[in-house]
PDB file of N, CA and C in Angstrom:
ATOM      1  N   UNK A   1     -48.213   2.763 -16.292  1.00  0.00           N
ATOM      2  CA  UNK A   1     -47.122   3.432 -16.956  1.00  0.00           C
ATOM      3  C   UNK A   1     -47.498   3.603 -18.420  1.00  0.00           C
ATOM      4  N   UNK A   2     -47.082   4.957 -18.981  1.00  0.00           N
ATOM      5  CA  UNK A   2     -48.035   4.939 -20.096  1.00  0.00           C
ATOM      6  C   UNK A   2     -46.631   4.669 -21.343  1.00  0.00           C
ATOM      7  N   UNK A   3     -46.623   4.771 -22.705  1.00  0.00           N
ATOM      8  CA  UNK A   3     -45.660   4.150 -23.324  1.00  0.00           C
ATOM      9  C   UNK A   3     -44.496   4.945 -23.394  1.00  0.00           C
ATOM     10  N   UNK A   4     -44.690   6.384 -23.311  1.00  0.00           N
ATOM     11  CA  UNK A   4     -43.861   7.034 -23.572  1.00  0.00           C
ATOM     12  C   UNK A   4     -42.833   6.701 -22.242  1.00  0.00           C
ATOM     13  N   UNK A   5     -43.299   6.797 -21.136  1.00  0.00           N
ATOM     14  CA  UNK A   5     -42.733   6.019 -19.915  1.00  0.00           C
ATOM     15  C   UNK A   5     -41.414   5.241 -20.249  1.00  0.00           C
ATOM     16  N   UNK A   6     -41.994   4.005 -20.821  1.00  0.00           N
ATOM     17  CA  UNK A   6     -41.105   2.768 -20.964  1.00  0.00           C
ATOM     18  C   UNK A   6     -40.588   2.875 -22.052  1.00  0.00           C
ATOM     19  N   UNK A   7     -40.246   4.133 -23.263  1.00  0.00           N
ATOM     20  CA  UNK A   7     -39.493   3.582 -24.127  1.00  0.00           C
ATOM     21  C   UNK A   7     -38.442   5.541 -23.815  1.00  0.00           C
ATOM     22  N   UNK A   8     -38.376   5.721 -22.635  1.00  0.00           N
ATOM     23  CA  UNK A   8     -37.357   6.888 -22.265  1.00  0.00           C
ATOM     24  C   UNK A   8     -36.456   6.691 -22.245  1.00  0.00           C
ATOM     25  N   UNK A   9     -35.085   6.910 -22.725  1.00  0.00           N
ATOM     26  CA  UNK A   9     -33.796   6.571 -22.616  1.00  0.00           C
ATOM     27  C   UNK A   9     -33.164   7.642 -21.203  1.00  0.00           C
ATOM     28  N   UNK A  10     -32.423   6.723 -20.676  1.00  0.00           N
ATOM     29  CA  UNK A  10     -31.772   7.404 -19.408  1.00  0.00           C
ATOM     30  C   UNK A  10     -30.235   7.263 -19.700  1.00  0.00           C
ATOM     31  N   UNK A  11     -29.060   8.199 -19.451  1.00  0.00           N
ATOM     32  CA  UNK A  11     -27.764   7.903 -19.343  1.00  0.00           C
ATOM     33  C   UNK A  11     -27.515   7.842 -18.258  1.00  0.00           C
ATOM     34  N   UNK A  12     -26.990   6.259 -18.137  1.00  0.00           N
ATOM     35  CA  UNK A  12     -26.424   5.471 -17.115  1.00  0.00           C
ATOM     36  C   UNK A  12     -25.470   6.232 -16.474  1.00  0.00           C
ATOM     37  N   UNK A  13     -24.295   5.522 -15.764  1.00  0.00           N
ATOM     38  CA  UNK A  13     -23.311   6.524 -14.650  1.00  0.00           C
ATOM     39  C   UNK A  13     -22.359   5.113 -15.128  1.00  0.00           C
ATOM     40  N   UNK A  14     -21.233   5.333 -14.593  1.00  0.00           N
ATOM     41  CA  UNK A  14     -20.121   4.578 -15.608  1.00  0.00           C
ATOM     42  C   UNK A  14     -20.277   3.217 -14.688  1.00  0.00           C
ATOM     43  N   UNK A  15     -21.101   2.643 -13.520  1.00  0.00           N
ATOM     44  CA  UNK A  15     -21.080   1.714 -12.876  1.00  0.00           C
ATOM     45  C   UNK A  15     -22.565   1.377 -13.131  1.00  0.00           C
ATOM     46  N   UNK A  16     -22.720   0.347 -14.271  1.00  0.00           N
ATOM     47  CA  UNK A  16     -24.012  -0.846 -14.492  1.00  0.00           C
ATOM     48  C   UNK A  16     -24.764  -0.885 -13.007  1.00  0.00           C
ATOM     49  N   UNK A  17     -23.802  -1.606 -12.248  1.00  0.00           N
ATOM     50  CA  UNK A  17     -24.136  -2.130 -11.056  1.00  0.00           C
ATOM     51  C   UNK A  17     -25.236  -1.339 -10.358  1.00  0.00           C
ATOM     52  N   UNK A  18     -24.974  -0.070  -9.908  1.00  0.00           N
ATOM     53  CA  UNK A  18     -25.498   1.477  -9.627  1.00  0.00           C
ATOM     54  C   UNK A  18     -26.733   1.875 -10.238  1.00  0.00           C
ATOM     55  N   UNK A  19     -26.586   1.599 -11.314  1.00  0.00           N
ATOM     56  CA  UNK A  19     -27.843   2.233 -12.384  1.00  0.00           C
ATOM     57  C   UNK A  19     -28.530   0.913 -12.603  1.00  0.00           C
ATOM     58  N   UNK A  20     -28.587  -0.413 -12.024  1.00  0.00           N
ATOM     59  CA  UNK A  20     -29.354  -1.427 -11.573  1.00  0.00           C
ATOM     60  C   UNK A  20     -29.788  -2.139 -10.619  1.00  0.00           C
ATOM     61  N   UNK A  21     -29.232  -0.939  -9.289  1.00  0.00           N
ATOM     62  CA  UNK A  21     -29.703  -1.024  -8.083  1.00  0.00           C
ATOM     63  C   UNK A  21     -29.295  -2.326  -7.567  1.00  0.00           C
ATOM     64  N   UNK A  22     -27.699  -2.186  -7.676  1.00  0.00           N
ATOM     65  CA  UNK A  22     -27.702  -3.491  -6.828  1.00  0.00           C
ATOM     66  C   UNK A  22     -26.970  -2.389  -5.254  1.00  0.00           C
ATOM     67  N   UNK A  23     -27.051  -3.531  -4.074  1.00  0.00           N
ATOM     68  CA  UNK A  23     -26.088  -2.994  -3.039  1.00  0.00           C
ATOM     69  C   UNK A  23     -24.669  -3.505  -3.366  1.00  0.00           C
ATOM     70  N   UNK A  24     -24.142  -2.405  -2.819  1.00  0.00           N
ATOM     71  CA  UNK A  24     -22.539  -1.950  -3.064  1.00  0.00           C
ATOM     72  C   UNK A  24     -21.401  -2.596  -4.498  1.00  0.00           C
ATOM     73  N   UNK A  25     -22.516  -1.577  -5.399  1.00  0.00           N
ATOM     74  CA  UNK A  25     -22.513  -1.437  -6.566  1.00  0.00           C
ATOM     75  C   UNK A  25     -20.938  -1.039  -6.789  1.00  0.00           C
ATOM     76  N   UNK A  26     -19.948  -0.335  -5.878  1.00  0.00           N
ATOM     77  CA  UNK A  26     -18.487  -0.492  -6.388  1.00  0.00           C
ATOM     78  C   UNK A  26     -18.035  -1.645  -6.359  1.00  0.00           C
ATOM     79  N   UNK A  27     -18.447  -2.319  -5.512  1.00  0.00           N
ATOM     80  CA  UNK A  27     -17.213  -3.667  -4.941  1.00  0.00           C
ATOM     81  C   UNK A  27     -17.804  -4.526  -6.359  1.00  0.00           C
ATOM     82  N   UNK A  28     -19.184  -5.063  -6.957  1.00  0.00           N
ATOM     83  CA  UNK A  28     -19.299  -5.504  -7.832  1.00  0.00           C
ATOM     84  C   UNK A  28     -18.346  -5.090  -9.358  1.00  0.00           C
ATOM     85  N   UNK A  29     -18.563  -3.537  -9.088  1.00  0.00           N
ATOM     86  CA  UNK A  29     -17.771  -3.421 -10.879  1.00  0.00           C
ATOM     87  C   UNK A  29     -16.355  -3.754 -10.645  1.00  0.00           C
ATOM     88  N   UNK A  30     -15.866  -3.157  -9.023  1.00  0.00           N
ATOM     89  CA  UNK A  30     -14.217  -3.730  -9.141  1.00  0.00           C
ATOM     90  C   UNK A  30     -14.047  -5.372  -9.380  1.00  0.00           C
ATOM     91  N   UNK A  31     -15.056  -6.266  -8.832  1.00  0.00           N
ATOM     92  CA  UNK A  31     -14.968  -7.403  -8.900  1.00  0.00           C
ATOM     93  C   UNK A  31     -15.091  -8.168 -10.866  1.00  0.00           C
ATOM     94  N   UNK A  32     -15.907  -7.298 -11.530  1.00  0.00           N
ATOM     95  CA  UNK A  32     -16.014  -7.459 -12.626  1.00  0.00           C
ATOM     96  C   UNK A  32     -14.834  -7.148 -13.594  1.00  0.00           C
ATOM     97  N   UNK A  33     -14.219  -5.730 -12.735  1.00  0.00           N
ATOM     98  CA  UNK A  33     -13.343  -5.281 -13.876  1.00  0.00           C
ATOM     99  C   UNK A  33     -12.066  -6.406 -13.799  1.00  0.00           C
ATOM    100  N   UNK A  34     -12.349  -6.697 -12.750  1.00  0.00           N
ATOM    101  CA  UNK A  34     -10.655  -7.839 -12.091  1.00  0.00           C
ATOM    102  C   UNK A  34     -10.704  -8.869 -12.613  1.00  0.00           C
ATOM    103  N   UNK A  35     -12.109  -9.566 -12.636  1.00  0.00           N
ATOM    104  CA  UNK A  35     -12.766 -10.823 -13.496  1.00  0.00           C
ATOM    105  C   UNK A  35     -12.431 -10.824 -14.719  1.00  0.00           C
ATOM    106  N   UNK A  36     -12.512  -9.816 -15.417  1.00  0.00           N
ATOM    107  CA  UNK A  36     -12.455  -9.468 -17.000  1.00  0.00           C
ATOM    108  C   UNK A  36     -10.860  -9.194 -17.499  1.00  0.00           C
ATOM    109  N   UNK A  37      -9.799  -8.945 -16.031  1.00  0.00           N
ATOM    110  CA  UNK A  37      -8.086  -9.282 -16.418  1.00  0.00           C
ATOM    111  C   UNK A  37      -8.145 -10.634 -16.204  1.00  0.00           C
ATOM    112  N   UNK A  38      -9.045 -11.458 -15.630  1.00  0.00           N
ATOM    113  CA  UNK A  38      -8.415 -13.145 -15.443  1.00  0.00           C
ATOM    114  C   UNK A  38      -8.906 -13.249 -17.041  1.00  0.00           C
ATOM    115  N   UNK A  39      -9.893 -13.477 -17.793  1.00  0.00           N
ATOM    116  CA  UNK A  39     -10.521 -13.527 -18.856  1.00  0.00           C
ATOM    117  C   UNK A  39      -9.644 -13.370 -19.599  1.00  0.00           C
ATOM    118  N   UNK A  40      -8.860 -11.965 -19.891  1.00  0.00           N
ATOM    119  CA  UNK A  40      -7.741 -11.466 -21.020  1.00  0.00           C
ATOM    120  C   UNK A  40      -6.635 -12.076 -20.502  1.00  0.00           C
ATOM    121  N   UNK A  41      -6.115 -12.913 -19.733  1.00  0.00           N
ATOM    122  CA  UNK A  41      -4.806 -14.165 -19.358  1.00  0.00           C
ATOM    123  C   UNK A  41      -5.013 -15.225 -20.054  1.00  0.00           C
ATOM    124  N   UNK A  42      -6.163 -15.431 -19.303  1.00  0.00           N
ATOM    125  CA  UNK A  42      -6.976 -16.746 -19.990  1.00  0.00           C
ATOM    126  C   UNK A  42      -6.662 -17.370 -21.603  1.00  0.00           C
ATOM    127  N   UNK A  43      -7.057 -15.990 -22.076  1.00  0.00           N
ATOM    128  CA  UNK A  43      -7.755 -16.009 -23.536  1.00  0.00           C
ATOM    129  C   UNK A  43      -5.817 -15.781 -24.261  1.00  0.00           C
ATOM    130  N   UNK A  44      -5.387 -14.864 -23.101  1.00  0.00           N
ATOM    131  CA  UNK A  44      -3.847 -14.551 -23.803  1.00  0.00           C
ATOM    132  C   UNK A  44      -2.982 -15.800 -24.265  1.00  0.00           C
ATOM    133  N   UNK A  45      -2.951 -16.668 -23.130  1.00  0.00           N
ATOM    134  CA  UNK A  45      -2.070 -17.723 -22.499  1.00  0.00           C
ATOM    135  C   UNK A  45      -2.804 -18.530 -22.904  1.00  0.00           C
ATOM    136  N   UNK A  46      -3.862 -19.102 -23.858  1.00  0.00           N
ATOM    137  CA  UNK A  46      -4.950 -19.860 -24.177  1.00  0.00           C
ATOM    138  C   UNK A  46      -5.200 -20.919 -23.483  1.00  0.00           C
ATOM    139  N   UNK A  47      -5.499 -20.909 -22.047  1.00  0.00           N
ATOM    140  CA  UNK A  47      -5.661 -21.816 -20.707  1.00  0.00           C
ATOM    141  C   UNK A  47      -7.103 -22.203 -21.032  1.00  0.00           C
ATOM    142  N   UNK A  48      -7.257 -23.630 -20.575  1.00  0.00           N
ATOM    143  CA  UNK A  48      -7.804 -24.017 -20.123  1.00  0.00           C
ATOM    144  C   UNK A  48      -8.603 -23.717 -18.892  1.00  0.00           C
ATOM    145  N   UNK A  49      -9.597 -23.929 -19.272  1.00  0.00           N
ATOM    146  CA  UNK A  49     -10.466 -23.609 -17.322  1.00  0.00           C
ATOM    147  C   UNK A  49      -9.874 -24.397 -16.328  1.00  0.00           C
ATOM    148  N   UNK A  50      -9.696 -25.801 -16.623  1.00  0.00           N
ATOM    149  CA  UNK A  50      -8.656 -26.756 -15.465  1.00  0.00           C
ATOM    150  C   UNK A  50      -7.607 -26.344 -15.311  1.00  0.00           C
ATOM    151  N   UNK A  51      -7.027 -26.311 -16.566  1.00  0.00           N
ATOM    152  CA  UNK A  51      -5.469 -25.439 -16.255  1.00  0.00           C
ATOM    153  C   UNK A  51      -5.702 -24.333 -15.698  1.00  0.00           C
ATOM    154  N   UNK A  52      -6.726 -23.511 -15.893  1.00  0.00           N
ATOM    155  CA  UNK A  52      -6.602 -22.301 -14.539  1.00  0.00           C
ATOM    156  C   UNK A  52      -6.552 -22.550 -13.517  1.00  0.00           C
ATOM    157  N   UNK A  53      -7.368 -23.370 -12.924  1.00  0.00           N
ATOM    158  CA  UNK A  53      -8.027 -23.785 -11.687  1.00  0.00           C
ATOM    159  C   UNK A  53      -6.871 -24.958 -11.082  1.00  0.00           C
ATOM    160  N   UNK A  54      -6.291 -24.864 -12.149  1.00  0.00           N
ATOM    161  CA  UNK A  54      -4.461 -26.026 -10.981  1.00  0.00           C
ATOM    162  C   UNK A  54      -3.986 -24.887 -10.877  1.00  0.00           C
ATOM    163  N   UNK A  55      -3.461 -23.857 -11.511  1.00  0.00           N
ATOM    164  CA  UNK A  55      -3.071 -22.842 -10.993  1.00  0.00           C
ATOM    165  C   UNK A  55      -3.448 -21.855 -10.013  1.00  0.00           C
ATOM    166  N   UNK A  56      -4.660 -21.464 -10.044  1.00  0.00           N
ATOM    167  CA  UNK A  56      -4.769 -20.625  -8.948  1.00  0.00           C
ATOM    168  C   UNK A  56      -5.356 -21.667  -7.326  1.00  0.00           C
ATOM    169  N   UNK A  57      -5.498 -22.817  -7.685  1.00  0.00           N
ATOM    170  CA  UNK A  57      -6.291 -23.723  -6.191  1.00  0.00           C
ATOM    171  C   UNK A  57      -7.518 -23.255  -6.435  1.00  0.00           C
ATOM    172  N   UNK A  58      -8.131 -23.662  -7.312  1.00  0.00           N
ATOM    173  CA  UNK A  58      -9.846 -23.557  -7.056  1.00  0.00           C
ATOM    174  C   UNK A  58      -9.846 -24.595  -7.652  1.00  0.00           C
ATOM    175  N   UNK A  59     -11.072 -25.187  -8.268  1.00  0.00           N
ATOM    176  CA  UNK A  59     -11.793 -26.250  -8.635  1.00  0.00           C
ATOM    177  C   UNK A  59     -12.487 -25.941 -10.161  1.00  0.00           C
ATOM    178  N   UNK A  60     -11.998 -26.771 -11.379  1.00  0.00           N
ATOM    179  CA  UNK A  60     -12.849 -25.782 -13.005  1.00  0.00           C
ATOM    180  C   UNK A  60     -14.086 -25.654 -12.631  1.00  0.00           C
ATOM    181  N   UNK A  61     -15.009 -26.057 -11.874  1.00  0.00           N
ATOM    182  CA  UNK A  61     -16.779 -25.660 -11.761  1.00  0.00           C
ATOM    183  C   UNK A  61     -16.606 -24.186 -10.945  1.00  0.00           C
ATOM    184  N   UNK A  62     -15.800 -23.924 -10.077  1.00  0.00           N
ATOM    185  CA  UNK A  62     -15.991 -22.289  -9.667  1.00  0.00           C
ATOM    186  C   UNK A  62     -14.816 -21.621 -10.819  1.00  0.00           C
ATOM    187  N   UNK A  63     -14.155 -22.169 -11.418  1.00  0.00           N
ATOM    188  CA  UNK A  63     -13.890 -20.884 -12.530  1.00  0.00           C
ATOM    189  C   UNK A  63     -14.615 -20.698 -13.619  1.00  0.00           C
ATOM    190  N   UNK A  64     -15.105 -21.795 -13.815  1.00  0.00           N
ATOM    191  CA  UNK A  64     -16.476 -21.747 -14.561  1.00  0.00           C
ATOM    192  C   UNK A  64     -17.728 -20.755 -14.553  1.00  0.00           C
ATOM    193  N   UNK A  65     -17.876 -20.866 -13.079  1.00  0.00           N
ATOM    194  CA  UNK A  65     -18.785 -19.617 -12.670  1.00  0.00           C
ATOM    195  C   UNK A  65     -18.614 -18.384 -12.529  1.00  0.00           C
ATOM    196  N   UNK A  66     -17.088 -18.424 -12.018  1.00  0.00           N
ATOM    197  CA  UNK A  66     -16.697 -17.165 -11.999  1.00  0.00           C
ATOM    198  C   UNK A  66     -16.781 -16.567 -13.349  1.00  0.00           C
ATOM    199  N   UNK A  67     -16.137 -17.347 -14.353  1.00  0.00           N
ATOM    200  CA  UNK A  67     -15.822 -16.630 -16.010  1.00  0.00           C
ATOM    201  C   UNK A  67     -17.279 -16.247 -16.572  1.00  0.00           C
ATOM    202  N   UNK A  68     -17.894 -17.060 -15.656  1.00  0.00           N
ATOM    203  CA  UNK A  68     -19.798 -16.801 -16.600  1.00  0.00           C
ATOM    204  C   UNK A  68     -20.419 -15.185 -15.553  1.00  0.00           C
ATOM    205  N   UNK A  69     -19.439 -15.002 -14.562  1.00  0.00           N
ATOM    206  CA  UNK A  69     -20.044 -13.944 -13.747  1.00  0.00           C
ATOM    207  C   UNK A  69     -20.730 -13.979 -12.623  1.00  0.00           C
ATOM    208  N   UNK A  70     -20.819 -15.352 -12.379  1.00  0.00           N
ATOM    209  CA  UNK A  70     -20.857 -15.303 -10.802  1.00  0.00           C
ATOM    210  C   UNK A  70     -20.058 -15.583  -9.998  1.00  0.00           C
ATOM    211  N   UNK A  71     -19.549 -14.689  -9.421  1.00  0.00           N
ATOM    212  CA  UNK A  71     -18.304 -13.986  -8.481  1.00  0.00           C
ATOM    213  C   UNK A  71     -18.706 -13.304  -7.136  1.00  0.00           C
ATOM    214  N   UNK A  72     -20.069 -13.316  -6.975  1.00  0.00           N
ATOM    215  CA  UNK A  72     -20.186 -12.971  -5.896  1.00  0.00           C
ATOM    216  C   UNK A  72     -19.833 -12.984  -4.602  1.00  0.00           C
ATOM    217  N   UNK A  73     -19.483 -13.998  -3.864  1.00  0.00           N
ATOM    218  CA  UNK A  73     -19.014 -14.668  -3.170  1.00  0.00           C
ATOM    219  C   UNK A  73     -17.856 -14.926  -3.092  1.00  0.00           C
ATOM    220  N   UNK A  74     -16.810 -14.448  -4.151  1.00  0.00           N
ATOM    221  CA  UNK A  74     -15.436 -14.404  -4.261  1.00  0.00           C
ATOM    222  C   UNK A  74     -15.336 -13.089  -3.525  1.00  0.00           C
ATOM    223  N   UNK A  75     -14.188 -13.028  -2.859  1.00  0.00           N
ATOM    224  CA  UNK A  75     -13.814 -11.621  -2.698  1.00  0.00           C
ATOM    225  C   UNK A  75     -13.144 -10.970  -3.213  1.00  0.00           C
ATOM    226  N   UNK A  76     -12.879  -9.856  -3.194  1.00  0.00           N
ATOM    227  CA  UNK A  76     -11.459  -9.032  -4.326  1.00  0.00           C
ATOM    228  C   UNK A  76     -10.194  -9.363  -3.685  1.00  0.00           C
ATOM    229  N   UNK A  77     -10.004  -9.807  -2.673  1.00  0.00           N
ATOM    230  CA  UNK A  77      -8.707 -10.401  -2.137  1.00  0.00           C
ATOM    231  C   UNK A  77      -8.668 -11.864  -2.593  1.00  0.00           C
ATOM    232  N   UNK A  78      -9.289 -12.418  -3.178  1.00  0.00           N
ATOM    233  CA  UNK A  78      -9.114 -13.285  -3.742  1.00  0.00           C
ATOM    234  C   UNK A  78      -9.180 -13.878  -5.339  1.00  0.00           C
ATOM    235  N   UNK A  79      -9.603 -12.680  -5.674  1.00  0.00           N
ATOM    236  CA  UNK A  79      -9.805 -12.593  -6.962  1.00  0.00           C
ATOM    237  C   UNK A  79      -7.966 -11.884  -7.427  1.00  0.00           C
ATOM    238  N   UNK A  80      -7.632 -11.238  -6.368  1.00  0.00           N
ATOM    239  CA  UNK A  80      -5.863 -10.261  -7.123  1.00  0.00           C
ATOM    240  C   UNK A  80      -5.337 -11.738  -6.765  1.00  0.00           C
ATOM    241  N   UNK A  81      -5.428 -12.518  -5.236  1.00  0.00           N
ATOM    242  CA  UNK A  81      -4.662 -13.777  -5.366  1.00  0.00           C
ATOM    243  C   UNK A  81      -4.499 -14.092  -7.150  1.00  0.00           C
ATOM    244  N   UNK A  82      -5.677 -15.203  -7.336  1.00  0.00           N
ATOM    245  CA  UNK A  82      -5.867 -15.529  -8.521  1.00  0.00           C
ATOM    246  C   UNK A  82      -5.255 -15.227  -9.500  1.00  0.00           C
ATOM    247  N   UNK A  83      -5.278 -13.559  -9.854  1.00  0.00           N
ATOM    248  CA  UNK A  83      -4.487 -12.999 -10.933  1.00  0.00           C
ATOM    249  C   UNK A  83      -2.625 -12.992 -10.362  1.00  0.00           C
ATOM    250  N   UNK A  84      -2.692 -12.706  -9.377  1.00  0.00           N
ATOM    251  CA  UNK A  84      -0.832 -12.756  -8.981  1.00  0.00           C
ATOM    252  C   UNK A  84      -0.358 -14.080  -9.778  1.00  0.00           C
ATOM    253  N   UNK A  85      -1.288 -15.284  -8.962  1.00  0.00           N
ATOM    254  CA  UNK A  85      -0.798 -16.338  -9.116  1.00  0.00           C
ATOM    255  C   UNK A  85      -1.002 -17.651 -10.556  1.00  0.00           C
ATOM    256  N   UNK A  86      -1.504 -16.535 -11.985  1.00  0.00           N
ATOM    257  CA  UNK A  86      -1.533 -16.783 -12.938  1.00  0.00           C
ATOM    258  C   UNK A  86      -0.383 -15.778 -13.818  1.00  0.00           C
ATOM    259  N   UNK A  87       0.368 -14.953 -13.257  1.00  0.00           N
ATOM    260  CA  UNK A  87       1.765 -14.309 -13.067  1.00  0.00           C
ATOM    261  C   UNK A  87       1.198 -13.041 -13.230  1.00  0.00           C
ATOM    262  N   UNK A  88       0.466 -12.186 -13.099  1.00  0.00           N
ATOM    263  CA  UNK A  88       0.010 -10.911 -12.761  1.00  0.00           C
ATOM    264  C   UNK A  88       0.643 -10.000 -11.890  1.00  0.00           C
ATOM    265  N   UNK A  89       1.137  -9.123 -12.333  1.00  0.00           N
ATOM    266  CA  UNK A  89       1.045  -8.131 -10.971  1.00  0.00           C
ATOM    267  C   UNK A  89      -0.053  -6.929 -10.814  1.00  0.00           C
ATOM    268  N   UNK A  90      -0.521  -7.023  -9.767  1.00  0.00           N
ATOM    269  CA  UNK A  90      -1.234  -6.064  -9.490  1.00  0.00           C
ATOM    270  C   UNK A  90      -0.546  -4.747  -8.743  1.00  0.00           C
ATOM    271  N   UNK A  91      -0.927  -3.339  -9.124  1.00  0.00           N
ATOM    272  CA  UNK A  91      -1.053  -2.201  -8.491  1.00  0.00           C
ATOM    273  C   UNK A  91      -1.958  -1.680  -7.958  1.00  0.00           C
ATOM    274  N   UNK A  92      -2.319  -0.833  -6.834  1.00  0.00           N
ATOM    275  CA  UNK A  92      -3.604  -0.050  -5.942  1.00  0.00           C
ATOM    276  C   UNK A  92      -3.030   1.352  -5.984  1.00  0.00           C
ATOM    277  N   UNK A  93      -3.529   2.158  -6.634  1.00  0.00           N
ATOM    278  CA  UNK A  93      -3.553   3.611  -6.311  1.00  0.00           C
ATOM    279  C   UNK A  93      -4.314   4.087  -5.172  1.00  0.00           C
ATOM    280  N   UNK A  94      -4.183   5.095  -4.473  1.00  0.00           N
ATOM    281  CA  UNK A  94      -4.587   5.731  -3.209  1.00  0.00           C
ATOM    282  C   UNK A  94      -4.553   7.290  -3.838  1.00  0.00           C
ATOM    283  N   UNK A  95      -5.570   7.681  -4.400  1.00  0.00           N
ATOM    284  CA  UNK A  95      -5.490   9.380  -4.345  1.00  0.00           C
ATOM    285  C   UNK A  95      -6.689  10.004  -3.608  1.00  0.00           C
ATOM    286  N   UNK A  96      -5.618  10.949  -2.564  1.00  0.00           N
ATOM    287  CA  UNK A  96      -7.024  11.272  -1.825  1.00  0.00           C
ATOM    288  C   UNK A  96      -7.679  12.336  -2.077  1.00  0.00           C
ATOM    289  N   UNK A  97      -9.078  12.534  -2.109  1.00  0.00           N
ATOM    290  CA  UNK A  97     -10.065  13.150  -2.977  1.00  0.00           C
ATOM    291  C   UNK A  97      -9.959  15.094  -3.177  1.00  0.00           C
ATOM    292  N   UNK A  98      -9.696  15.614  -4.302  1.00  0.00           N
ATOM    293  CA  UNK A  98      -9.201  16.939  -4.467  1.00  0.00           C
ATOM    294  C   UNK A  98      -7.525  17.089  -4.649  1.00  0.00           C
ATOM    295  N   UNK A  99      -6.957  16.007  -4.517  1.00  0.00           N
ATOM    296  CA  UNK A  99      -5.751  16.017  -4.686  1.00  0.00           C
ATOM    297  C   UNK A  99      -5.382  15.431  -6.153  1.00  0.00           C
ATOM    298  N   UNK A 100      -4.297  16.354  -6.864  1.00  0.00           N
ATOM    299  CA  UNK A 100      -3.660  16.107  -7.969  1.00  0.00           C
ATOM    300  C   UNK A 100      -3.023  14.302  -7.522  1.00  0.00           C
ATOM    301  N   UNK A 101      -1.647  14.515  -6.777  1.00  0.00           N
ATOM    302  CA  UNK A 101      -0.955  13.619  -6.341  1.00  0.00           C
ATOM    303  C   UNK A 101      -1.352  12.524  -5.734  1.00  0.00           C
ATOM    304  N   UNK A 102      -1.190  11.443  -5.948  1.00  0.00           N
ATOM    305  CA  UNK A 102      -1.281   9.692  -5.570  1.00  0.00           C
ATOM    306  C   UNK A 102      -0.607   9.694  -4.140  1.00  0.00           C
ATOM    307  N   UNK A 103      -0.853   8.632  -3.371  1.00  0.00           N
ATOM    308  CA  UNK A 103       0.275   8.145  -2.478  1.00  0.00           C
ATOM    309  C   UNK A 103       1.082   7.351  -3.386  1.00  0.00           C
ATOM    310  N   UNK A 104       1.889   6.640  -2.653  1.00  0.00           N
ATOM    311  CA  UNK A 104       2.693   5.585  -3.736  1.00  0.00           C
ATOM    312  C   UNK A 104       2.251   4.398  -3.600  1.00  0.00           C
ATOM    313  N   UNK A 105       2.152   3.644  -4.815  1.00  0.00           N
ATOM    314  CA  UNK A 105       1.366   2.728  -5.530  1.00  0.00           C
ATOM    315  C   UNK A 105       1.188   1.517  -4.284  1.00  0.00           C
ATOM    316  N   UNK A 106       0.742   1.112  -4.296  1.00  0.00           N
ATOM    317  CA  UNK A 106       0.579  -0.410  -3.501  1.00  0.00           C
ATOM    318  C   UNK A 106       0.806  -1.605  -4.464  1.00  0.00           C
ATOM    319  N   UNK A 107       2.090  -2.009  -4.170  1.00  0.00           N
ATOM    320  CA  UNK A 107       2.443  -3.034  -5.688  1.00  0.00           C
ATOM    321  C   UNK A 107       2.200  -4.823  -4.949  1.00  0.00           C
ATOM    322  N   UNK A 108       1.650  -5.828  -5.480  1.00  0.00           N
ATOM    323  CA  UNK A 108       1.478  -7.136  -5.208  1.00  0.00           C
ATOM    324  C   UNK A 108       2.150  -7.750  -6.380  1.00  0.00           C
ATOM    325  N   UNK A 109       3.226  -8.306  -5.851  1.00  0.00           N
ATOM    326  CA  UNK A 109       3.854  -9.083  -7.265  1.00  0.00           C
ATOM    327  C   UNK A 109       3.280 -10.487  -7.714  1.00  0.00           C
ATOM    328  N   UNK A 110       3.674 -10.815  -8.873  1.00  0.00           N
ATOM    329  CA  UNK A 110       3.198 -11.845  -9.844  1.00  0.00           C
ATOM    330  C   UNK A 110       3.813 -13.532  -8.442  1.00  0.00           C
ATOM    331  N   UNK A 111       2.833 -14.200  -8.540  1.00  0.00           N
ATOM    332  CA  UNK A 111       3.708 -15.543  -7.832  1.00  0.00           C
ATOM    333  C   UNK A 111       4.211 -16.568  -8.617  1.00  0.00           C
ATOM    334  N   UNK A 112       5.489 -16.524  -8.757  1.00  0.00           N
ATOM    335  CA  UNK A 112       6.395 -17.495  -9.042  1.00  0.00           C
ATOM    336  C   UNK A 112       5.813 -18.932  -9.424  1.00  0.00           C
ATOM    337  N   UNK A 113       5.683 -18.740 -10.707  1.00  0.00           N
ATOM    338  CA  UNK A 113       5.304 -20.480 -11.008  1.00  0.00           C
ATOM    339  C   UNK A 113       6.029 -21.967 -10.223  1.00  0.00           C
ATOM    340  N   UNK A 114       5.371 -22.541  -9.556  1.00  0.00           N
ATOM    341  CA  UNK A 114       5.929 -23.700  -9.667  1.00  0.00           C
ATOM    342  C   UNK A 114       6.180 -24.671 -10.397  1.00  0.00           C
TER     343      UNK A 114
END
């Protein structure tokens, strides 16, 4: 590879994941972008990693990992748990492709502190 090669700038596509060849490069950025609302709770509500982790039922060494970005192994159904149940609500849009109009929202409410 000669130098001009390696110092080419390329514009990326709005998913990291994609333009670094991972497999199923959406489910990672949704998993990141969801990761990064527990982060802004976190940081809002100035929690503790333990205090997260009594709240949502995990353990502080996997929110630990999770907050550092490894989330792999989490799923996104468990990652909206998490956020519901740090009082979040989540919404899911459904627009199907060429269409102006949404279906109607898919709403998951916040869970009730104990």
């Amino acid at each position: 590879m000669s130098n001009n090669d390696q110092n080419t700038i390329r514009r990326g596509t709005a998913n990291i994941f994609a333009d670094l060849g991972y497999g199923d490069a959406d489910t990672h950025l949704l998993k990141a972008e969801l990761v990064a609302r527990i982060q802004d709770v976190v940081a809002d509500r100035k929690l503790s990693q333990t205090a997260v982790a009594e709240i949502v039922g995990v353990s502080q060494p996997d929110i630990s990992r999770m907050l550092k970005g490894r989330y792999r192994e989490i799923s996104v159904e468990r990652i909206i748990r998490m956020l519901t149940r740090l009082g979040c609500e989540v919404d899911i849009v459904v627009k199907p492709g060429g269409r102006q109009e949404a279906f109607a929202a898919i709403h998951i409410a916040a869970v009730p502190a104990t």
